[in-house]
Protein backbone atom coordinates (compact mmCIF):
# COMPACT_ATOMS: atom_id res chain seq x y z
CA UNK A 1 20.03 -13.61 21.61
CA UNK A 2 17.27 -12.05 23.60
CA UNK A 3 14.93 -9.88 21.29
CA UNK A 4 14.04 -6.72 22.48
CA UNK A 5 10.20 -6.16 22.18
CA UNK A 6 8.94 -3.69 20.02
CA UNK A 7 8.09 -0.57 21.83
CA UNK A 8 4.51 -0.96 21.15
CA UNK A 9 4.23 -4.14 23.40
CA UNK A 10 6.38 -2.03 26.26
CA UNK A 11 3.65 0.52 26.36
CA UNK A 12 0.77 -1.87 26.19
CA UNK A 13 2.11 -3.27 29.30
CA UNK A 14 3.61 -0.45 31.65
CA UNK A 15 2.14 3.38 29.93
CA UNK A 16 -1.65 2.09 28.30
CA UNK A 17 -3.41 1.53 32.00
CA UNK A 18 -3.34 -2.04 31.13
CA UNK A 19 -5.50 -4.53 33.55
CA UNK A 20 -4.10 -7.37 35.18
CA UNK A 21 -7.33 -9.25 36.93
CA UNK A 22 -7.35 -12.91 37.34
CA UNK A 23 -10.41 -14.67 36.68
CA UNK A 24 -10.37 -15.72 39.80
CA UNK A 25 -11.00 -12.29 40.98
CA UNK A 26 -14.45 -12.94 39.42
CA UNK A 27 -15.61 -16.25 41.31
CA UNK A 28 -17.95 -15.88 43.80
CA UNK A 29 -17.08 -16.53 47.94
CA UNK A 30 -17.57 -15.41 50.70
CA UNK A 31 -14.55 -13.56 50.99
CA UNK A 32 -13.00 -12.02 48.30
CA UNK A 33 -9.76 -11.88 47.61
CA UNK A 34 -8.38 -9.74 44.69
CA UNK A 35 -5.00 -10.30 43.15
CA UNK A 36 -1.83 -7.44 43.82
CA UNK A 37 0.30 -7.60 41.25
CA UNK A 38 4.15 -6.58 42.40
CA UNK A 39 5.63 -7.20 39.04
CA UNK A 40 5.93 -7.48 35.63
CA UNK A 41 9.04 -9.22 34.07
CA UNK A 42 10.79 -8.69 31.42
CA UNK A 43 9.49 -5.26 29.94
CA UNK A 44 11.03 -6.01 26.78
CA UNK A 45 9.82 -9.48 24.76
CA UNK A 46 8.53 -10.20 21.59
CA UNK A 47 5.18 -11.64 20.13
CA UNK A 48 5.44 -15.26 21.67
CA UNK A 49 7.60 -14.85 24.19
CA UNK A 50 6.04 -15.27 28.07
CA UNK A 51 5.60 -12.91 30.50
CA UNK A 52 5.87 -13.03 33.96
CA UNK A 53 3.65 -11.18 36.82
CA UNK A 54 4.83 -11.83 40.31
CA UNK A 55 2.18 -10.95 43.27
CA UNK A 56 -0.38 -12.73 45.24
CA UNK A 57 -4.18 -14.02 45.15
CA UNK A 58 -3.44 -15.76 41.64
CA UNK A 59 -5.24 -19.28 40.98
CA UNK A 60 -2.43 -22.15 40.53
CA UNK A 61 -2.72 -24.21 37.93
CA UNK A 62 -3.05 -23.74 33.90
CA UNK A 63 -5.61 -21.73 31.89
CA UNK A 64 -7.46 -20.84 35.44
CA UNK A 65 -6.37 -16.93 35.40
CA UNK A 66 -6.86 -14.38 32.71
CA UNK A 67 -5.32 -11.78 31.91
CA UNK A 68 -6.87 -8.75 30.56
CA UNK A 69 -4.63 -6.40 28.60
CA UNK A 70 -6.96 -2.76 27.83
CA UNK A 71 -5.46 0.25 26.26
CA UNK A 72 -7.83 3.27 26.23
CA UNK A 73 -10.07 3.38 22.89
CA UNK A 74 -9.16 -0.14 21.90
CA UNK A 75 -11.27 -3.21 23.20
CA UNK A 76 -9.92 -5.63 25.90
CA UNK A 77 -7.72 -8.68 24.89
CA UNK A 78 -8.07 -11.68 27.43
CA UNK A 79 -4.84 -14.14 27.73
CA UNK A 80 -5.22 -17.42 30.04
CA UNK A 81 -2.55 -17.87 32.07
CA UNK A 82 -0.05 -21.00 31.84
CA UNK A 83 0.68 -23.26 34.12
CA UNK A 84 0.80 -20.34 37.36
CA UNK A 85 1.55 -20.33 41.13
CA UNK A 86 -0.54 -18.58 43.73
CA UNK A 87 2.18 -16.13 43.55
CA UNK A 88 3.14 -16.33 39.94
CA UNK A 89 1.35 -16.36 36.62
CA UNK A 90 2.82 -16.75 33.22
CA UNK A 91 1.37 -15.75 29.71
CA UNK A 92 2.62 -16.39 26.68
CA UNK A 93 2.01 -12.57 24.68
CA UNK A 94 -0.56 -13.79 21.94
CA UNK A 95 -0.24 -12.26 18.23
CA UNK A 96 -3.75 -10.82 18.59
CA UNK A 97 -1.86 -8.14 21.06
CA UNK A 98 -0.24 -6.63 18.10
CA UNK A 99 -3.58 -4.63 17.19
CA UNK A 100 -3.40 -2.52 19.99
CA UNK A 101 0.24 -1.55 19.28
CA UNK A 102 0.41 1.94 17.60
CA UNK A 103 4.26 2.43 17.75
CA UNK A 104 7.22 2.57 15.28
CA UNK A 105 10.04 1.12 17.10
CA UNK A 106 12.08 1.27 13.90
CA UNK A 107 11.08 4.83 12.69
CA UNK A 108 10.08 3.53 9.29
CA UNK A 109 6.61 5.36 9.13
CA UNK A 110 4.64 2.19 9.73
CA UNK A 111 3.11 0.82 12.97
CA UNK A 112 4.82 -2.17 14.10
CA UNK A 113 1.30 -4.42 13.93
CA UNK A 114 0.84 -3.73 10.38
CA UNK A 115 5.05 -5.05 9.61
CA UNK A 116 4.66 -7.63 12.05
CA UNK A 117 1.02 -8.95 10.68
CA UNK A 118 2.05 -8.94 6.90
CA UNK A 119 5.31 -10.58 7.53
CA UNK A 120 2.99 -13.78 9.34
CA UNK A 121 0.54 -13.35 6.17
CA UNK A 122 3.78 -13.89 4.19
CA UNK A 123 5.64 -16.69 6.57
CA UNK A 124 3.67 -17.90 9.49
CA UNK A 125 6.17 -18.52 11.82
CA UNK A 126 7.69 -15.12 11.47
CA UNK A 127 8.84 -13.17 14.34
CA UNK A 128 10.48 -9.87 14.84
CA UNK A 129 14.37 -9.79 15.07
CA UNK A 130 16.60 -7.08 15.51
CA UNK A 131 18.22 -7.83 12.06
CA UNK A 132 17.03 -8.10 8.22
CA UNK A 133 14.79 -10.81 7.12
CA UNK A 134 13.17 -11.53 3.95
CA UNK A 135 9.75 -10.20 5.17
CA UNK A 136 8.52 -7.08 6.47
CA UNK A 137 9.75 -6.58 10.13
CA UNK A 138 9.19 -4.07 12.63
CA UNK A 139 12.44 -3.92 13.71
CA UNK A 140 14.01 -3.07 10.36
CA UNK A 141 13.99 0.35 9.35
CA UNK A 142 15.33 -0.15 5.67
CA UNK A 143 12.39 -2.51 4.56
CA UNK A 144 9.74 0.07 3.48
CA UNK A 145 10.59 0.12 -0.32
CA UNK A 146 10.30 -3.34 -0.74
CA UNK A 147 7.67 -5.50 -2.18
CA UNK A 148 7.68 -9.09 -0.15
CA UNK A 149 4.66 -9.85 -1.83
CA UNK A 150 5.70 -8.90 -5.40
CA UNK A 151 2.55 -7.68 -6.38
CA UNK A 152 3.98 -4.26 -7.78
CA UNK A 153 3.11 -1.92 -4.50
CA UNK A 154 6.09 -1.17 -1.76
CA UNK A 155 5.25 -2.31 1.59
CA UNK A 156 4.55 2.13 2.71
CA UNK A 157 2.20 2.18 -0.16
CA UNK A 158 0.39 -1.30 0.72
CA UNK A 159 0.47 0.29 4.28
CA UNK A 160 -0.71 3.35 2.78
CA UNK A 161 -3.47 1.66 1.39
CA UNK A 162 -4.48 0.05 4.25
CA UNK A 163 -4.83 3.05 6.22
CA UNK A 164 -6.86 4.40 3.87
CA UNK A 165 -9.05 1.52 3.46
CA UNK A 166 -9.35 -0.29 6.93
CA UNK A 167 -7.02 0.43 9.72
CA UNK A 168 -7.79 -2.94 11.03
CA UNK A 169 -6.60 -5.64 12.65
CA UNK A 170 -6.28 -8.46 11.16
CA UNK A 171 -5.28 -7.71 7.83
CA UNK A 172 -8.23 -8.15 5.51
CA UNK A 173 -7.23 -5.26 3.00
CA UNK A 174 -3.54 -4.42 1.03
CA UNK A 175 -1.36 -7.11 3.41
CA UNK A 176 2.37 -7.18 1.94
CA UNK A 177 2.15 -10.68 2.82
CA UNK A 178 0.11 -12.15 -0.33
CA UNK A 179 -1.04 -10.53 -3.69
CA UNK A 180 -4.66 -11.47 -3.28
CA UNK A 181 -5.53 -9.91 0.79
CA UNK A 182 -8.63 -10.94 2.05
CA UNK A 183 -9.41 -14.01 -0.76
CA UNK A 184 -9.87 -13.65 -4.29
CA UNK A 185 -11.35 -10.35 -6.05
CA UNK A 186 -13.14 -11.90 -9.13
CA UNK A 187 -13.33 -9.33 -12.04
CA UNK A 188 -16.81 -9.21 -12.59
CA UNK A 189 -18.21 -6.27 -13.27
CA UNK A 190 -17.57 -3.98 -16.36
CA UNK A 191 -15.68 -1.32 -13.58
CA UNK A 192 -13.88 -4.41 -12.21
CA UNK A 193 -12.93 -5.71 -15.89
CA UNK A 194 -11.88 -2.15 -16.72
CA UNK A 195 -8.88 -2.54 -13.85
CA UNK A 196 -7.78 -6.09 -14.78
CA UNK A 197 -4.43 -5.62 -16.19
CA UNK A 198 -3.46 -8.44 -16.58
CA UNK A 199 -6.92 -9.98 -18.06
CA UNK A 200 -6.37 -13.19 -15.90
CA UNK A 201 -10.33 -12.10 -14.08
CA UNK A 202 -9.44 -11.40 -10.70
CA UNK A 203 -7.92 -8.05 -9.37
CA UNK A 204 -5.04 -8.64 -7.08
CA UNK A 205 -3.86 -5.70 -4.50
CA UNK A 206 -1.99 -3.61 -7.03
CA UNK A 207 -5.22 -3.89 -9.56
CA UNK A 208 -7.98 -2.68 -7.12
CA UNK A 209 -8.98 0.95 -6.59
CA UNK A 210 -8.71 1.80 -3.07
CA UNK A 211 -10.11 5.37 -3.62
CA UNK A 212 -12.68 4.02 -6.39
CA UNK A 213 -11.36 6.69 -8.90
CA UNK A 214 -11.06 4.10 -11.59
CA UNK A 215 -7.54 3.57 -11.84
CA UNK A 216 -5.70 0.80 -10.25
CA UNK A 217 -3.52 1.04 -6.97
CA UNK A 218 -0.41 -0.04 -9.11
CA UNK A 219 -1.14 2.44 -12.18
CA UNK A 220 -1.32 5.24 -9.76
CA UNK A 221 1.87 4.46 -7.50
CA UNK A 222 4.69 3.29 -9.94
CA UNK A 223 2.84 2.54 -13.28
CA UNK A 224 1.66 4.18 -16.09
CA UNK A 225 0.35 7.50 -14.16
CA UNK A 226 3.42 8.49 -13.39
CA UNK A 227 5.72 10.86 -15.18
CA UNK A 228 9.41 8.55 -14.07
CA UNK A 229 7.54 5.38 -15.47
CA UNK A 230 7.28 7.05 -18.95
CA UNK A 231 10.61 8.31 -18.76
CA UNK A 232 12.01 4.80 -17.97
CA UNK A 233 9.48 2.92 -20.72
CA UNK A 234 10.69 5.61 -23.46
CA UNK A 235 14.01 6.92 -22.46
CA UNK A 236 14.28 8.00 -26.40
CA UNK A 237 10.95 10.32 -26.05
CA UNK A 238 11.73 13.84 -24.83
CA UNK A 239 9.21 15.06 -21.82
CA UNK A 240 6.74 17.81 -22.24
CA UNK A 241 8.43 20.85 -20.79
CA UNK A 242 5.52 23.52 -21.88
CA UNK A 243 3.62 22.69 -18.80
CA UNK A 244 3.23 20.88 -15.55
CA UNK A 245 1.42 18.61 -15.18
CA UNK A 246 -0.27 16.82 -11.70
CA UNK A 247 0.31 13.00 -11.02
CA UNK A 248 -2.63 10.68 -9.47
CA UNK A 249 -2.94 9.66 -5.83
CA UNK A 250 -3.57 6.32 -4.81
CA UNK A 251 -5.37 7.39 -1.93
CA UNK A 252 -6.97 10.59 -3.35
CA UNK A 253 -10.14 10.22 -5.72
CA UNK A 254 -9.95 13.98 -7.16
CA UNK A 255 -6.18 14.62 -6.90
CA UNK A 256 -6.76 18.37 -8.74
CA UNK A 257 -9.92 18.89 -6.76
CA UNK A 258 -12.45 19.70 -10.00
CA UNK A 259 -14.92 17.84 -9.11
CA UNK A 260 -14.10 15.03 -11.54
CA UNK A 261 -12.69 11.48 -10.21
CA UNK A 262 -9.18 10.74 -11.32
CA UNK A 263 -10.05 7.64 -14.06
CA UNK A 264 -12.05 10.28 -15.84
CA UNK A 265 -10.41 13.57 -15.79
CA UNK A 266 -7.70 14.63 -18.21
CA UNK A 267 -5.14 16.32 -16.64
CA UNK A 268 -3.02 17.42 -19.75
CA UNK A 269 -6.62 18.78 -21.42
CA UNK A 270 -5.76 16.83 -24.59
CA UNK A 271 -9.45 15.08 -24.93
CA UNK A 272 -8.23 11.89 -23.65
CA UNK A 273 -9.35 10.92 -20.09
CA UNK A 274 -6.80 9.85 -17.67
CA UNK A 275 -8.16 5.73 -18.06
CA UNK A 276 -7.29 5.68 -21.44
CA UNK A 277 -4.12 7.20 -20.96
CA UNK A 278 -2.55 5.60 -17.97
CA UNK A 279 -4.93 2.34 -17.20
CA UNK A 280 -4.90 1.09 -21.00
CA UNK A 281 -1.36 0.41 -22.91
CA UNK A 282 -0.53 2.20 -26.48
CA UNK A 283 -1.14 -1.41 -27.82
CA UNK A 284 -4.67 -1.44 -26.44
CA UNK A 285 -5.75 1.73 -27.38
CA UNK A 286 -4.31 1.77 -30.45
CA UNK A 287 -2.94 5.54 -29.98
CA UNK A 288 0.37 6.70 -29.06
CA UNK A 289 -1.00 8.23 -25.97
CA UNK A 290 1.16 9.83 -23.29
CA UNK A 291 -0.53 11.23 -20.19
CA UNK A 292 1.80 14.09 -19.55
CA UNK A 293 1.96 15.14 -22.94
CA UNK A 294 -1.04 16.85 -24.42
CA UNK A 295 0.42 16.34 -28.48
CA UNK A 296 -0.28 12.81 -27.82
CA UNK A 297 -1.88 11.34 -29.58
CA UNK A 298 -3.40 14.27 -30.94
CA UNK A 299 -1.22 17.31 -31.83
CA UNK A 300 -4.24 19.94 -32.76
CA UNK A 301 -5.51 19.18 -29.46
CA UNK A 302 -6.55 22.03 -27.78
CA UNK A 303 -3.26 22.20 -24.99
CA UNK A 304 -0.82 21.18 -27.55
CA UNK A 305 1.75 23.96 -27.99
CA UNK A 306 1.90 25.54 -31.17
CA UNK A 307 6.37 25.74 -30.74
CA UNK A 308 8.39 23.69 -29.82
CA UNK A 309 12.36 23.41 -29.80
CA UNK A 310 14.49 23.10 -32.63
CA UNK A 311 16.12 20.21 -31.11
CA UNK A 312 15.35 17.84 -28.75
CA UNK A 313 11.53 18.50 -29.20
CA UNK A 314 9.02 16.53 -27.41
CA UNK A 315 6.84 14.15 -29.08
CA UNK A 316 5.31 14.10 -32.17
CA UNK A 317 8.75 16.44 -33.39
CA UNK A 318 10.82 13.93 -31.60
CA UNK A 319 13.99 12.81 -34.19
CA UNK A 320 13.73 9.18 -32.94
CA UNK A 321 9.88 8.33 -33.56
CA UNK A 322 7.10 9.38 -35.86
CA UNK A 323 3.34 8.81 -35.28
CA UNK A 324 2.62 4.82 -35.60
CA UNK A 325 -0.22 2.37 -37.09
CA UNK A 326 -3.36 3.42 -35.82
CA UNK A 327 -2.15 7.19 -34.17
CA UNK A 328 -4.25 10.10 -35.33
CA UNK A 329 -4.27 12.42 -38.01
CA UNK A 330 -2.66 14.63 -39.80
CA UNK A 331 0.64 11.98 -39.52
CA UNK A 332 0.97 9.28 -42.33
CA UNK A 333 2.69 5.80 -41.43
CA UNK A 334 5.11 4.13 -43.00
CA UNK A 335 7.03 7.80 -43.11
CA UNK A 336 7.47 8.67 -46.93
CA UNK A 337 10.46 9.11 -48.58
CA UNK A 338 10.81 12.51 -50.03
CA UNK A 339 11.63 11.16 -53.22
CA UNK A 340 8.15 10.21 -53.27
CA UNK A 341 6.60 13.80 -52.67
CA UNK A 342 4.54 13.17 -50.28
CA UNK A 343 4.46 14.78 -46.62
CA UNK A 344 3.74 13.25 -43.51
CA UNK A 345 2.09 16.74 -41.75
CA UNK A 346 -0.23 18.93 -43.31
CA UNK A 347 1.77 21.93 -41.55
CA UNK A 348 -0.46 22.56 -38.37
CA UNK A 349 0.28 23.09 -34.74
CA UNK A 350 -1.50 22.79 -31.83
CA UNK A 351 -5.42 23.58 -32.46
């Protein structure tokens, strides 16, 4: 079936003041004749489909017109013709044409250059089509909370990221076409080693830091910084409900705006810093930490609430778990019997 053209590529061609000048218009004679250009057929294609512009004063034969497509604050994309008449030219609408397209013929909340340039960073020959296919397309609206690349971010939050970071055409930065945009990230540095999660020294899309707040893309979207990751890793571990409590931004270095960048702030004020928290696993740290609860690890820290529920309560009064190896005082691990007289809390709350 014919494809319909994203709209993008429609407006390039009849709404953008686009240029149509043959080189020829540029040769030197005596007499100069400039092209007319009486139409443009079909106003809907797709990347690699040809277009044809009826008129007169074109150059027959192949590759000896141009094309110039302009749209106003973007630079000028030149096309050689194919094989043309004097009163026909036909060009074949290049991929590099997708970087002037702004649209969102689907309605998805993503331009259709960014779909259509991950998709060929994920398959080469793909194309848009009005239908799904397993890679993001710009003419499928129910794509945007999937991850083609399976690197851990959505395609809106690669395309997020990419906003944020570049804007740019071609990819180079957070493509949901391949875990590793723009080459290999080696984890060299201490900062770079500190966002490694999986220790394998190189940061893939979902391990960098677009906002350079020191926690990874990944731990900030769907990982351990947020509060439905916690709830889904420890479905036995009642929530906090004393307070509220901000989650991280991807995008935004200082989401609570004090001055102090995301990695290192502690946003449940329980003298553990977001990074250890949320970038580092209870196994690593050694702690049964829990970002959105400030009694974890420590409950005399200085937010911890001195009540809690009779039932139902929150960690470290939670009936399924007690404090484990390694967690801090005043809890004792194994739990003692209480034949053996000894108790496992020395009888203080909070601080």
């Amino acid at each position: 079936m014919r494809l319909p053209v994203p709209r993008l590529l429609l407006l390039a061609c009849a709404l953008l003041s686009v240029l149509l000048l043959p080189a020829s218009a540029m040769a030197k004679s005596t007499k100069r004749t400039y092209p007319v250009i009486k139409k443009v057929t079909p106003l809907k294609i797709a990347v690699g489909d040809k277009l044809t512009i009826k008129g007169t004063g074109f150059k027959a034969g192949k590759g000896v017109n141009s094309v110039v497509f302009k749209r106003d604050g973007k630079p000028a994309v030149f096309v050689k013709s194919g094989l043309s008449t004097k009163k026909k030219l036909y060009v074949t609408v290049p991929d590099k044409l997708t970087a002037f397209l702004g649209s969102d013929s689907d309605g998805d909340g993503m331009t259709d250059g960014y779909e259509f340039y991950s998709a060929k960073d994920l398959n080469g020959s793909a194309l848009p089509y009005p239908g799904r296919r397993p890679w993001p397309n710009p003419l499928d609206s129910s794509d945007r909370n999937y991850d083609f690349d399976g690197d851990g971010l959505l395609l809106y939050q690669e395309y997020q990221l990419w906003k944020f970071a570049s804007g740019a055409f071609p990819l180079s930065v957070y493509s949901d076409g391949t875990q590793n945009t723009g080459g290999i990230v080696p984890a060299a540095t201490p900062a770079q080693q500190a966002l490694d999660l999986d220790g394998d020294a190189k940061l893939t899309d979902d391990e960098r830091d677009a906002d350079g707040d020191g926690l990874s893309n990944v731990v900030e979207y769907n990982f351990r910084g947020r509060i439905e990751w916690w709830k889904g890793a420890y479905p036995l571990e009642p929530l906090y409900t004393a307070a509220l409590f901000y989650e991280p931004e991807a995008t935004v270095a200082d989401t609570d705006g004090d001055g102090v960048l995301d990695g290192a702030d502690d946003q449940d004020h329980d003298g553990y810093d977001n990074f250890t928290e949320m970038e580092r696993s209870r196994l690593q740290v050694g702690l049964r930490v829990q970002p959105y609860n400030p009694c974890l690890p420590n409950p005399h820290s200085a937010t911890c609430s001195r009540y809690h529920p009779f039932v139902g309560s929150w960690p470290p009064w939670d009936d399924t778990h007690s404090q484990s190896i390694g967690d801090e005082i005043p809890f004792i691990w194994p739990r003692p019997s209480s034949a053996s007289g000894l108790s496992p809390w020395d009888g203080y709350g909070g601080s």
